[in-house]
Protein backbone atom coordinates (compact mmCIF):
# COMPACT_ATOMS: atom_id res chain seq x y z
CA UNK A 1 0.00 0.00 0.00
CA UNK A 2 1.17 3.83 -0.84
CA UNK A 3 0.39 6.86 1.03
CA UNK A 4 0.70 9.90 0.37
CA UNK A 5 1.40 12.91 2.95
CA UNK A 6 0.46 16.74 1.99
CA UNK A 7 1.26 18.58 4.70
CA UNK A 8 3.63 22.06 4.97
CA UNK A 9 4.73 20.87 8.38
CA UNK A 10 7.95 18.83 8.22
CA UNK A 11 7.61 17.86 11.88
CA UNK A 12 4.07 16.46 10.86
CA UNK A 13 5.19 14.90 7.87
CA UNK A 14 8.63 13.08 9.68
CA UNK A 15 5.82 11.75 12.67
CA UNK A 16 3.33 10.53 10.42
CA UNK A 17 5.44 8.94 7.89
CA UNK A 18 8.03 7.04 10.70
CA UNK A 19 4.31 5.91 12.06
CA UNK A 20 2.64 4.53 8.81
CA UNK A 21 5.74 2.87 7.68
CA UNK A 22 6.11 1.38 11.44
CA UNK A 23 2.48 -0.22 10.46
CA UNK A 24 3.91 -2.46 8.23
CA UNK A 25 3.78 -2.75 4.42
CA UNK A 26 3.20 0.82 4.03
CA UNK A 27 5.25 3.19 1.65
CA UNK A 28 5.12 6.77 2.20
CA UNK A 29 5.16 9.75 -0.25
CA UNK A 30 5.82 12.89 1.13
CA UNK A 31 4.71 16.36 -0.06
CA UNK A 32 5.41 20.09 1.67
CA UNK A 33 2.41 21.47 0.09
CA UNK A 34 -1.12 21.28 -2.41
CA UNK A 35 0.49 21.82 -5.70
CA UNK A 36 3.78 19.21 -5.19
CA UNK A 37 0.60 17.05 -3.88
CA UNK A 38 -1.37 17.13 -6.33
CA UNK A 39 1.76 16.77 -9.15
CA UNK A 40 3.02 13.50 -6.87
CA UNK A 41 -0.18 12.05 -7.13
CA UNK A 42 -0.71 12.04 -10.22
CA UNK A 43 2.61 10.55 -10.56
CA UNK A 44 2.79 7.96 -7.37
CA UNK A 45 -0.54 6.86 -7.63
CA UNK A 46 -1.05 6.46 -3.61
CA UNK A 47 -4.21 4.05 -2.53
CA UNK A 48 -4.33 6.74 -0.13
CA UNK A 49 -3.90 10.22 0.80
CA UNK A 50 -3.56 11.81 3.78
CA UNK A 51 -3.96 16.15 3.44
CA UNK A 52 -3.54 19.09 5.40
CA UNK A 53 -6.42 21.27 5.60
CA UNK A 54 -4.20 24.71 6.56
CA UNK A 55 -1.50 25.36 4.39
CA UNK A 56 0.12 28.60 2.16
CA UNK A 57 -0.63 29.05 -1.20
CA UNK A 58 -2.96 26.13 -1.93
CA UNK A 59 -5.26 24.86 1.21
CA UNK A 60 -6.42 21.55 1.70
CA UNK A 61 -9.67 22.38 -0.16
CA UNK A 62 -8.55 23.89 -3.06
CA UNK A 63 -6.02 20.35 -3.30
CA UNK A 64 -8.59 18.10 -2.81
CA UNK A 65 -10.85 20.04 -5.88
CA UNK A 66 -7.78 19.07 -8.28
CA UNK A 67 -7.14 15.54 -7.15
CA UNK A 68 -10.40 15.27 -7.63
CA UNK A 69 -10.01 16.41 -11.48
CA UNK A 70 -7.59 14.43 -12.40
CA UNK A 71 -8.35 10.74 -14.01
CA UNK A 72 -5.28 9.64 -12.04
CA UNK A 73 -6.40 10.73 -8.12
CA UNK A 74 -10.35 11.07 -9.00
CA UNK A 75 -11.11 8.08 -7.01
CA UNK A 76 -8.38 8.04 -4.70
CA UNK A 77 -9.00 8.42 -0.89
CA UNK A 78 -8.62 11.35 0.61
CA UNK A 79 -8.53 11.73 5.09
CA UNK A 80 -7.71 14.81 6.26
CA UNK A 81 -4.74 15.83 9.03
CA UNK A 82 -6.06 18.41 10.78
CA UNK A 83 -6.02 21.15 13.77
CA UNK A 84 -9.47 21.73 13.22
CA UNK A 85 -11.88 20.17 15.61
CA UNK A 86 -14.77 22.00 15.55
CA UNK A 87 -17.68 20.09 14.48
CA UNK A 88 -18.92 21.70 11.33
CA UNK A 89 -15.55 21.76 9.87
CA UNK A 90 -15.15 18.33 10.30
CA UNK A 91 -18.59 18.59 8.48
CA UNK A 92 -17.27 20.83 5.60
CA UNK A 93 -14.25 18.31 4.68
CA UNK A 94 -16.60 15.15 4.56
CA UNK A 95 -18.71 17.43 1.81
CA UNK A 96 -15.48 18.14 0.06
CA UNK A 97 -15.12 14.64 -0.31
CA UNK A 98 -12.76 12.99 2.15
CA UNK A 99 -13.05 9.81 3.42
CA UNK A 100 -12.51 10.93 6.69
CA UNK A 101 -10.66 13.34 9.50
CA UNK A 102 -8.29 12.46 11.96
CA UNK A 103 -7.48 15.21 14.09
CA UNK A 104 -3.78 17.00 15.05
CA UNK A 105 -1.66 16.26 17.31
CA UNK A 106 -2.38 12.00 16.27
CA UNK A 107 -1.72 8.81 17.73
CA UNK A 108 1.41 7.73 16.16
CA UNK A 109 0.62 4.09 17.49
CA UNK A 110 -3.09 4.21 15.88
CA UNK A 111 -2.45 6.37 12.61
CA UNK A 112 -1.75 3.34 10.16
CA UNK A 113 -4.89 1.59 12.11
CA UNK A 114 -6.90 4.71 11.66
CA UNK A 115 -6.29 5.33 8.42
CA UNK A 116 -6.96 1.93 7.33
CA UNK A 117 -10.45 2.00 8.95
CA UNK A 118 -11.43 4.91 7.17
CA UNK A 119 -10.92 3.43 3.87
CA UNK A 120 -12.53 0.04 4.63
């Protein structure tokens, strides 16, 4: 299984990737932000992807919108990384198409676990 990781925050990026790889058969993509996302998607392929709602230049909405228009990442699922909690946010992302959120800071023990859960 691939994942991919759009997220501006290296810190997040290091954490979550040492954790999904931990998991077991997982390889991790990593991307600093929407547009080197959406380009390494296309690209990698990932079965997942795991995106940053908060970041410069090209927010997690505005990345999902073009995964979403590509042939490549159309289908692909999307679960949001966020700092957002507040209930009709979490709302908003599910409309925007995500397969889920899992909420910042994570479990680094669970987040492979998690993630697979929300794609099953």
């Amino acid at each position: 299984m691939k994942v991919l990781i759009i997220d501006d925050d290296a810190d997040i990026r290091f954490v979550a990737a040492m954790s999904l790889r931990a998991g077991g058969g997982i390889e991790v993509i990593e991307a600093s932000g929407g547009l080197v996302g959406v380009r390494k998607a296309r690209e990698e392929q990932p079965d997942i992807i795991l995106l940053d709602m908060m970041m410069p230049l090209m927010d997690g909405a505005q990345t999902i919108a073009a995964l979403r228009m590509q042939t490549e990442t159309a289908r692909t699922p999307v679960i949001f990384l966020t700092a957002k909690t507040v209930g009709a946010e979490i709302q908003r992302m599910k409309e925007l198409g995500a397969a889920g959120v899992l909420i910042k800071p994570f479990d680094p023990r669970t987040l492979a676990a998690d993630v697979l859960a929300l794609v099953k």
